[in-house]
C-alpha atoms as a PDB file:
ATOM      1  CA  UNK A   1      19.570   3.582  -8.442  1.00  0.00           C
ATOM      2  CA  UNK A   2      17.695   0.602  -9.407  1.00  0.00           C
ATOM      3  CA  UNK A   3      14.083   0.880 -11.293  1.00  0.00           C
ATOM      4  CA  UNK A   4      12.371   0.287  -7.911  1.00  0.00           C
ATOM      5  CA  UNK A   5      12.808   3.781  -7.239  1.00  0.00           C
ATOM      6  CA  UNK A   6      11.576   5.063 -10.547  1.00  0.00           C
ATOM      7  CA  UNK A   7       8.186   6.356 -11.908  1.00  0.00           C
ATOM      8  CA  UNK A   8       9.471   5.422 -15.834  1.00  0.00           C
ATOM      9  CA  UNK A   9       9.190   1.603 -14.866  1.00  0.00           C
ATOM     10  CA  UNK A  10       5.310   2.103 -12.717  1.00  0.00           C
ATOM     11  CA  UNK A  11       6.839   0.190  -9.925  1.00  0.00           C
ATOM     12  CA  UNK A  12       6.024   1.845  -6.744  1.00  0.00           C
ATOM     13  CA  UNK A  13       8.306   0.302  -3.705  1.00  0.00           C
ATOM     14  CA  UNK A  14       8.729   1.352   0.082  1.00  0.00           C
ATOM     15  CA  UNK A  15       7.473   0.523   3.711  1.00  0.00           C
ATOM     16  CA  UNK A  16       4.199   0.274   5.851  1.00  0.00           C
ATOM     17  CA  UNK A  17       4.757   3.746   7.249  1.00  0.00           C
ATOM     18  CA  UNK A  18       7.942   5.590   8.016  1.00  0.00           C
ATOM     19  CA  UNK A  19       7.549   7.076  11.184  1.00  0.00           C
ATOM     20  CA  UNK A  20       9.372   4.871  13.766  1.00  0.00           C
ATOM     21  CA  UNK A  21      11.948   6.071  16.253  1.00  0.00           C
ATOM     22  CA  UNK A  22      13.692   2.663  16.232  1.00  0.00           C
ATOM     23  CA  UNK A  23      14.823   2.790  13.478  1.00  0.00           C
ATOM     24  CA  UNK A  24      17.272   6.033  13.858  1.00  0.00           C
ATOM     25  CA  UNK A  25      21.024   4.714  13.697  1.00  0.00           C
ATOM     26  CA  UNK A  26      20.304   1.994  11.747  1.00  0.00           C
ATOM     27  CA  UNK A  27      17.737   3.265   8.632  1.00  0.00           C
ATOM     28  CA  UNK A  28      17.761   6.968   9.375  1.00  0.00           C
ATOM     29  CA  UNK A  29      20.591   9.336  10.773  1.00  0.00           C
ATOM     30  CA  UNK A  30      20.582   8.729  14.024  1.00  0.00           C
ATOM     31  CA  UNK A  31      19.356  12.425  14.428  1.00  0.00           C
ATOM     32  CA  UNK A  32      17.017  12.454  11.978  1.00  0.00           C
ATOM     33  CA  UNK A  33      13.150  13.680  13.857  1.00  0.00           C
ATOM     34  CA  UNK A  34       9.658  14.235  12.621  1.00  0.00           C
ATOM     35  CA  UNK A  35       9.716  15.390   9.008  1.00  0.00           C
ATOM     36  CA  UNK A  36      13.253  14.724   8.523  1.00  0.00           C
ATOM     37  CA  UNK A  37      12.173  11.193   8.092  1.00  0.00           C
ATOM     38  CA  UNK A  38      10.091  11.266   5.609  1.00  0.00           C
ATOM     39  CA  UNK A  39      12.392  13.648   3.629  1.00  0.00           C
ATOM     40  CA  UNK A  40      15.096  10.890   3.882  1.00  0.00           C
ATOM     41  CA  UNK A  41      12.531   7.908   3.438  1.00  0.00           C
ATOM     42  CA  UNK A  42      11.828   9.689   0.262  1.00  0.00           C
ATOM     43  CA  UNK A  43      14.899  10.648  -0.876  1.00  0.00           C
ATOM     44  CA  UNK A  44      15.265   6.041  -0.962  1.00  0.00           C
ATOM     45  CA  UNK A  45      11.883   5.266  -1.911  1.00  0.00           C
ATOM     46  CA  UNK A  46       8.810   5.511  -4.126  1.00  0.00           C
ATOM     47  CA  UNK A  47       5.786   5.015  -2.142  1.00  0.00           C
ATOM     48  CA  UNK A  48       4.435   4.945   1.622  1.00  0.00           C
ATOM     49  CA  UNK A  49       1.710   2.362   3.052  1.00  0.00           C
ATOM     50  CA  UNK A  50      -0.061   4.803   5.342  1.00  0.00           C
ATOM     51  CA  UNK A  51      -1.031   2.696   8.433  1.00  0.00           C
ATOM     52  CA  UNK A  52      -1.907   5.038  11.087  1.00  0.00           C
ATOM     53  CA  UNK A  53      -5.269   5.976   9.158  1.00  0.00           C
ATOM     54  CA  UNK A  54      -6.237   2.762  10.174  1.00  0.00           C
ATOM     55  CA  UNK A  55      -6.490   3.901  13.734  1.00  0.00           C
ATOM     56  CA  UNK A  56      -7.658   7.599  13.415  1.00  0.00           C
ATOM     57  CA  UNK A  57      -7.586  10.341  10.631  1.00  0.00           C
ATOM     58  CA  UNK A  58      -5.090  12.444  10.495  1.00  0.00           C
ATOM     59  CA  UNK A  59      -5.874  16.588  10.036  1.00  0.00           C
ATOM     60  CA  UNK A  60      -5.663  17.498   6.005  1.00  0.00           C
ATOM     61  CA  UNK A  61      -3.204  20.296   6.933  1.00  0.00           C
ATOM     62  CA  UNK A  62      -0.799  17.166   8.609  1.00  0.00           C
ATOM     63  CA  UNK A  63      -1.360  15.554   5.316  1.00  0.00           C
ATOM     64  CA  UNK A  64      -0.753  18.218   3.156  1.00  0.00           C
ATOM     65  CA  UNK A  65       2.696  18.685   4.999  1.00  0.00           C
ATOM     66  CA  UNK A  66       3.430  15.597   4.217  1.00  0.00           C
ATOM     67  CA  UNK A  67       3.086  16.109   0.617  1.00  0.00           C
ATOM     68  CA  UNK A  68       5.209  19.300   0.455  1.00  0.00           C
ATOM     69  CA  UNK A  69       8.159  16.839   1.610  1.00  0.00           C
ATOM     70  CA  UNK A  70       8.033  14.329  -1.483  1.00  0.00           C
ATOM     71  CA  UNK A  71       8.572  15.000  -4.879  1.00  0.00           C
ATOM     72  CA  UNK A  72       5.791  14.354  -7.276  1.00  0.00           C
ATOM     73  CA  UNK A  73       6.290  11.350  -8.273  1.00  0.00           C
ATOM     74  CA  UNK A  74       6.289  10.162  -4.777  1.00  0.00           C
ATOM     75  CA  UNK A  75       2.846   8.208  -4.000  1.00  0.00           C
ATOM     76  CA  UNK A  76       1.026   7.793  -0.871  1.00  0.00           C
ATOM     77  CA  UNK A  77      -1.276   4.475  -0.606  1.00  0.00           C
ATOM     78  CA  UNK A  78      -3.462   4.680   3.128  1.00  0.00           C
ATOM     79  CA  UNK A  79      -5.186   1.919   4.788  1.00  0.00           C
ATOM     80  CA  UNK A  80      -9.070   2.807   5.283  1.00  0.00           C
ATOM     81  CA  UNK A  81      -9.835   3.201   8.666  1.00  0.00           C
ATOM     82  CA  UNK A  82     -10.676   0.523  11.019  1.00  0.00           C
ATOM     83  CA  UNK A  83     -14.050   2.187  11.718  1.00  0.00           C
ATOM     84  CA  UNK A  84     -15.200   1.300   8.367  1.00  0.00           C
ATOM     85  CA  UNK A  85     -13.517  -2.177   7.561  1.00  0.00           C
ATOM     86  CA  UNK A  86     -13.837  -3.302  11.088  1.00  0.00           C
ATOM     87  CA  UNK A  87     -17.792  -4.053  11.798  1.00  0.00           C
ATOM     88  CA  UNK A  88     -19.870  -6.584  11.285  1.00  0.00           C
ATOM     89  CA  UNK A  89     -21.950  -4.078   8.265  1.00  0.00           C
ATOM     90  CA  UNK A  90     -19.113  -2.872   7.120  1.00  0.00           C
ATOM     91  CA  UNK A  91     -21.046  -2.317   3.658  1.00  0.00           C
ATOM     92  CA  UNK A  92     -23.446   0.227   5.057  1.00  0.00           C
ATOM     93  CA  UNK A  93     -22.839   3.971   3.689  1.00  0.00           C
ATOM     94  CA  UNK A  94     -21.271   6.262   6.857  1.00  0.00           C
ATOM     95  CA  UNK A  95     -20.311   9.763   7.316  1.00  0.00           C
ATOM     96  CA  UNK A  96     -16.788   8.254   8.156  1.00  0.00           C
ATOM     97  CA  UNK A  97     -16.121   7.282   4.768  1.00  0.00           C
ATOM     98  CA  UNK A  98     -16.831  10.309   3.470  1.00  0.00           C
ATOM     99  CA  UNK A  99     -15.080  11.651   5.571  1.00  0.00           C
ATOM    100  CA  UNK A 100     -11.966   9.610   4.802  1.00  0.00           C
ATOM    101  CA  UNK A 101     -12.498  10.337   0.910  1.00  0.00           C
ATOM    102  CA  UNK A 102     -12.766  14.277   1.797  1.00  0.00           C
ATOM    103  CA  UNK A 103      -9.040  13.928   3.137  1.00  0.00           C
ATOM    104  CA  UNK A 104      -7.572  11.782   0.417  1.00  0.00           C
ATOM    105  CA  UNK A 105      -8.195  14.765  -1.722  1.00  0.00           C
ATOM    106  CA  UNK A 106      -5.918  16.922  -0.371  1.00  0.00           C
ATOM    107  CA  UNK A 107      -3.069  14.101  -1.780  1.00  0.00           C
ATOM    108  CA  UNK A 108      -3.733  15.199  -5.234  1.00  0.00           C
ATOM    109  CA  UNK A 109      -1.620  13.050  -7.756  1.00  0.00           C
ATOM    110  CA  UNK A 110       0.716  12.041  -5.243  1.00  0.00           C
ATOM    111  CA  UNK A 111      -2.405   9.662  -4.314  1.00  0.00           C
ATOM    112  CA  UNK A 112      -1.523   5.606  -4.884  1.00  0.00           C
ATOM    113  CA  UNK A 113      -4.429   3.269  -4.040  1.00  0.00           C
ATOM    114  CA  UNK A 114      -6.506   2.854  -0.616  1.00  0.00           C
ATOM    115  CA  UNK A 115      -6.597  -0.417   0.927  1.00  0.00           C
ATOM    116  CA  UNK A 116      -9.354  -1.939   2.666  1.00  0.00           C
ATOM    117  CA  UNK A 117      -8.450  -4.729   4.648  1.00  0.00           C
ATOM    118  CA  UNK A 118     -11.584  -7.050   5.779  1.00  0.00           C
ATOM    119  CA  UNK A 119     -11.543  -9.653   8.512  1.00  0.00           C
ATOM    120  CA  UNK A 120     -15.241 -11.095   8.782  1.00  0.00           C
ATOM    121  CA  UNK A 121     -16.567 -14.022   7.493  1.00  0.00           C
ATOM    122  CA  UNK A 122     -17.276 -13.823   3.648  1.00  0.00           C
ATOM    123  CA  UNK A 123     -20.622 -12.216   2.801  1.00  0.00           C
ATOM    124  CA  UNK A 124     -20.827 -11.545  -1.031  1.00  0.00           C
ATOM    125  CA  UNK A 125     -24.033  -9.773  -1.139  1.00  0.00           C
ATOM    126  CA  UNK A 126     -22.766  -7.241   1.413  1.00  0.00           C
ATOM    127  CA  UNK A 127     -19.303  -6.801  -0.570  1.00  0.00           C
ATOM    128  CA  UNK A 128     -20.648  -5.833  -3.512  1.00  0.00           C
ATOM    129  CA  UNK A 129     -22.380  -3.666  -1.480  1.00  0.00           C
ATOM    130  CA  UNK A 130     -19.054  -1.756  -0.237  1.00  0.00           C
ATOM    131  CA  UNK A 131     -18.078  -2.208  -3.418  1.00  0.00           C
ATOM    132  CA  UNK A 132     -20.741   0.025  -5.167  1.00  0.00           C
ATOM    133  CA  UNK A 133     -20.003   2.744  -2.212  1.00  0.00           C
ATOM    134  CA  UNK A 134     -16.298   2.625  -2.153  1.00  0.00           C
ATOM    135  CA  UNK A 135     -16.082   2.803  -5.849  1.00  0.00           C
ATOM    136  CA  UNK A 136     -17.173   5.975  -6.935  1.00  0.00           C
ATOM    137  CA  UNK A 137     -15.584   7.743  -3.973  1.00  0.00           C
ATOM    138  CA  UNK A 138     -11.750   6.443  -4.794  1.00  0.00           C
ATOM    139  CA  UNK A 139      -9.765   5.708  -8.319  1.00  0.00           C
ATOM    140  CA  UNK A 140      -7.485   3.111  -7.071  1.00  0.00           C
ATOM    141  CA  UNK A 141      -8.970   0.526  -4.382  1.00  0.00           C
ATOM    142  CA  UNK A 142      -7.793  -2.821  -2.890  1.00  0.00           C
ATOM    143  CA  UNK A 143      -8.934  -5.373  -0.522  1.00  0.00           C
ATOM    144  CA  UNK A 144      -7.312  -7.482   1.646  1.00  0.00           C
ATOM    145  CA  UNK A 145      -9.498 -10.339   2.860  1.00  0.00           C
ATOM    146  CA  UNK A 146      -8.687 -11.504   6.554  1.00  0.00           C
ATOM    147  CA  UNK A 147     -10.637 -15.018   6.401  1.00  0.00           C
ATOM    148  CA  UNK A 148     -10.317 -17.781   4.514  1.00  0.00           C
ATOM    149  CA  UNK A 149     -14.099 -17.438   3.439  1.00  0.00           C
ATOM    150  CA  UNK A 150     -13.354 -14.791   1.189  1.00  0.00           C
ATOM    151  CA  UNK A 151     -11.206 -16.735  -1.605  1.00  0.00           C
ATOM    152  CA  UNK A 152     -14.181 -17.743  -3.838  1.00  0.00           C
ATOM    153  CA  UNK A 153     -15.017 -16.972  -7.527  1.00  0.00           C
ATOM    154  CA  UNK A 154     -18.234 -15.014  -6.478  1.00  0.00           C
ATOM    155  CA  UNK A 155     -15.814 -12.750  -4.654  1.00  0.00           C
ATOM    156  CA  UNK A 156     -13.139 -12.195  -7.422  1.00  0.00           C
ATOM    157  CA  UNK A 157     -16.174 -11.530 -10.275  1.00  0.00           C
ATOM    158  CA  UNK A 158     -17.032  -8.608  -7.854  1.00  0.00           C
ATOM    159  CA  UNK A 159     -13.833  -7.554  -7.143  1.00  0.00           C
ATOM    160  CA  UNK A 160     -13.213  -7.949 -11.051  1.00  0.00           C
ATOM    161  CA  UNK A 161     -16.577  -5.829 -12.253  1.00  0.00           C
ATOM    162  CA  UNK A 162     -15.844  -3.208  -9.890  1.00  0.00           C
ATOM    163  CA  UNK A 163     -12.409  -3.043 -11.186  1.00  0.00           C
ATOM    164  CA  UNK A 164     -10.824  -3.248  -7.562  1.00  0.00           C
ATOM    165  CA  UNK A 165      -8.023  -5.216  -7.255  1.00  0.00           C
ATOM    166  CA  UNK A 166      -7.040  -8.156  -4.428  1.00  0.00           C
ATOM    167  CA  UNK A 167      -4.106  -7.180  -2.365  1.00  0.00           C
ATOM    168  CA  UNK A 168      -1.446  -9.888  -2.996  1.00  0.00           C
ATOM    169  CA  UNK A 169      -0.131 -10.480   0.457  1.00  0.00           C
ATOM    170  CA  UNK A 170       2.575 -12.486   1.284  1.00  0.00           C
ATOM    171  CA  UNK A 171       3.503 -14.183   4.537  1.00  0.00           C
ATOM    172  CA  UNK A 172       5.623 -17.419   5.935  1.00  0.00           C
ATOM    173  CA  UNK A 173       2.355 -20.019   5.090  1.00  0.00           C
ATOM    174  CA  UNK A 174       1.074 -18.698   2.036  1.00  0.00           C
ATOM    175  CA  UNK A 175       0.931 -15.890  -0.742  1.00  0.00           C
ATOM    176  CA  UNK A 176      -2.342 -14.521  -2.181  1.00  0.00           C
ATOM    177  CA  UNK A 177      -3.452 -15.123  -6.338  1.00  0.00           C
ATOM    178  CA  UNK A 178      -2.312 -12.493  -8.512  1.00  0.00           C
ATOM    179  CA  UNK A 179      -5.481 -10.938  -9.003  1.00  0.00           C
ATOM    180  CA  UNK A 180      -5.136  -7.339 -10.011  1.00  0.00           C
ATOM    181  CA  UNK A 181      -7.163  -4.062 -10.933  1.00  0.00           C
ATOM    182  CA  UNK A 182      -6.735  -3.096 -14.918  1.00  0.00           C
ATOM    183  CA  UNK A 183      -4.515  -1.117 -14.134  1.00  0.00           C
ATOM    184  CA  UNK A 184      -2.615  -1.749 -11.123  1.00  0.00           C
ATOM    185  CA  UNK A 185      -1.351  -4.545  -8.651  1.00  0.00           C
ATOM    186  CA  UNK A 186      -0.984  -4.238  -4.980  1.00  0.00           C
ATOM    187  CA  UNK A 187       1.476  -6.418  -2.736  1.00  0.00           C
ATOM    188  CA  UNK A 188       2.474  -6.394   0.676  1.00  0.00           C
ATOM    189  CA  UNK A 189       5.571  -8.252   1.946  1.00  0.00           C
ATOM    190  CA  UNK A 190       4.395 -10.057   5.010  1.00  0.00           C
ATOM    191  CA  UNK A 191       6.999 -12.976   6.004  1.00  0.00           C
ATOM    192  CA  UNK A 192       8.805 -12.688   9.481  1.00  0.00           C
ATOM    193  CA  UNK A 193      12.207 -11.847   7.524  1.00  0.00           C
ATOM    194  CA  UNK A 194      13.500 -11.685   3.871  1.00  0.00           C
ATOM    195  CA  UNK A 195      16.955 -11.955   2.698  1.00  0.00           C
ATOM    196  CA  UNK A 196      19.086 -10.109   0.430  1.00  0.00           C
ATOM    197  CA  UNK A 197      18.577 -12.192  -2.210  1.00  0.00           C
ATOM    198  CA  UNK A 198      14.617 -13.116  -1.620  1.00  0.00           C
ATOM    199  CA  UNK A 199      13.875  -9.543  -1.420  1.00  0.00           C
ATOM    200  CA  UNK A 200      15.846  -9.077  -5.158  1.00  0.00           C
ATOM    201  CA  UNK A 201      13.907 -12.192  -6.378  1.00  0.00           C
ATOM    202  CA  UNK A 202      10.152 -10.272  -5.082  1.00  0.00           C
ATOM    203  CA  UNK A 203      11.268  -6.797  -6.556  1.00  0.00           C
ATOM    204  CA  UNK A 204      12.394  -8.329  -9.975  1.00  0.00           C
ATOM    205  CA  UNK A 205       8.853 -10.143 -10.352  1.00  0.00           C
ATOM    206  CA  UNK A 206       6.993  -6.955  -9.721  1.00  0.00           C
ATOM    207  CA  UNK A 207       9.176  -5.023 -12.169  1.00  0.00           C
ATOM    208  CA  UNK A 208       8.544  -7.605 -14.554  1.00  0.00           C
ATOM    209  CA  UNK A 209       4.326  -7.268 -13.547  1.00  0.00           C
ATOM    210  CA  UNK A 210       5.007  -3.628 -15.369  1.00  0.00           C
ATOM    211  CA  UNK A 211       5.126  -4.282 -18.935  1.00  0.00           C
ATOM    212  CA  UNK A 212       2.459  -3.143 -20.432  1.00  0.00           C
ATOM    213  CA  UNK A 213       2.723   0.052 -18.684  1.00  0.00           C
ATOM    214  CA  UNK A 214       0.523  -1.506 -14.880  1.00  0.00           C
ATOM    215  CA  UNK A 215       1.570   0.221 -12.207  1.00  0.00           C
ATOM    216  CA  UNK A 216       3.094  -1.809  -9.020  1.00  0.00           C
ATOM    217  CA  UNK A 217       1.989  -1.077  -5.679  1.00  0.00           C
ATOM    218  CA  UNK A 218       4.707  -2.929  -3.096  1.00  0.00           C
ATOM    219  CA  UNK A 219       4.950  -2.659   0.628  1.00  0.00           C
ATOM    220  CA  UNK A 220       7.505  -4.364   3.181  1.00  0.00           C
ATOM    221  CA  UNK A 221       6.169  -4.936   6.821  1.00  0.00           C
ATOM    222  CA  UNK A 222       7.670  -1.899   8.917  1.00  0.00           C
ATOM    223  CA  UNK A 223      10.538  -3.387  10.428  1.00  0.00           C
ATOM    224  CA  UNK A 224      14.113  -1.938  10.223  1.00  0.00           C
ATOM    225  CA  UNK A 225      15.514  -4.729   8.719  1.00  0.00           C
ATOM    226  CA  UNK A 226      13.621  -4.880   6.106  1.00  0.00           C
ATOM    227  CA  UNK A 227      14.148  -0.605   5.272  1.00  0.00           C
ATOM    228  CA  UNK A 228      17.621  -1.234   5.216  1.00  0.00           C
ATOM    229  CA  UNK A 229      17.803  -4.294   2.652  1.00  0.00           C
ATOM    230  CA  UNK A 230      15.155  -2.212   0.845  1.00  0.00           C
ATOM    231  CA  UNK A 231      17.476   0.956   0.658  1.00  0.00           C
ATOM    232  CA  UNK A 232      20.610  -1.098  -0.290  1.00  0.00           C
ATOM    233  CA  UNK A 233      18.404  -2.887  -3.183  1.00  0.00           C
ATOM    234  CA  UNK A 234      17.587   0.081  -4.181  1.00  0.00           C
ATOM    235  CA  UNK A 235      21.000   1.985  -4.332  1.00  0.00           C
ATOM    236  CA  UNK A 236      22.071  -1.429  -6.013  1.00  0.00           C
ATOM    237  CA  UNK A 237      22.743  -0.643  -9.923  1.00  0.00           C
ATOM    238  CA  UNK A 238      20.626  -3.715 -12.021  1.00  0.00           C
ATOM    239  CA  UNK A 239      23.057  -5.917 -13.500  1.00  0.00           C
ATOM    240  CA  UNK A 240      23.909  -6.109 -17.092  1.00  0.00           C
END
């Protein structure tokens, strides 16, 4: 079982979500249901990308279910809901992200970073805003910046004084800087398909972001395809 799968080496790998029925037969047994998926996803992988938050909150029991399926080292990262990210003031305090933090506390140490993903125009006075609200409320936060706007010094100082770190995402056009949190980097896989060997190449460069003991947050888009390489990778012994 290669490192990817292994707390020792801080690098967290696995999918944006697990819950898709397409992909029985081909990633899961084909009669694999409900939490029999995320038992197997587990039994492959290191870490989830929770997505569905995104679009409503689940109950803390459903949460908490989830938990009892994982081992411990196991680590859940959720996208913040839409509700918050979404708006044109996304920086003003609401009842909904409390509400979001109240659940995330029922993850316990299984709990990986929460990503907010923001697609308005750039607005650096109002970030730091969110910043000073979302900070205190989570341990392990990244954003992912929708617009172009957003890629500016002003921006990274903030992001870098509130120690929250830039989601590195890559897609088919472009791939984000490498600016992580003290402690952590967070990357999500985002071109329309990956090879065997590309998808070795990405995994061996965010092993290599570990040294020093920084943990490595890494998510493939949800698509079949992409589980499967991810589960043969990772069933692959390193060579040497």
């Amino acid at each position: 079982m290669r490192a990817l799968c292994s707390q020792a080496m801080a690098l967290f790998m696995g999918m944006s979500g697990w819950a898709y029925s397409e992909w029985r037969g081909a990633f899961y047994p084909a009669a694999a249901r409900g939490d029999r998926m995320l038992a197997y996803y587990a039994q492959h992988f290191a870490s989830v990308e929770v997505n569905n938050t995104f679009y409503r909150l689940p109950s803390p029991e459903t949460v908490a279910g989830w938990c009892d399926l994982v081992p411990e080292t196991f680590r859940f990262s959720f996208k913040a809901p839409g509700a918050i990210t979404h708006r044109k003031r996304f920086g003003t305090p609401s009842d909904y992200l409390d509400r979001f933090a109240g659940l995330l506390t029922v993850v316990k140490s299984r709990l990986g970073p929460v990503l907010f993903q923001l697609d308005t125009v750039a607005d650096v006075e109002q970030l730091r805003e969110f910043a000073s609200h979302v900070r205190p409320r989570f341990e392990r936060i990244a954003f992912e910046f929708r617009h172009a706007s957003w890629y500016d010094e002003a921006v990274f100082d903030i992001l870098r004084a509130s120690d929250i770190a830039l989601c590195q995402t890559e897609t088919d056009d472009a791939c984000d800087p490498p600016l992580g949190a003290r402690e952590f980097s967070y990357v999500r896989l985002r071109k329309s398909a990956y090879s065997g060997d590309e998808l070795a190449e990405r995994v061996a460069r965010l092993e290599a972001l570990t040294a020093g003991g920084r943990d490595v947050f890494g998510y493939l888009k949800h698509d079949v395809e992409n589980a499967v390489l991810l589960r043969d990778l990772a069933a692959t012994p390193p060579a040497g």
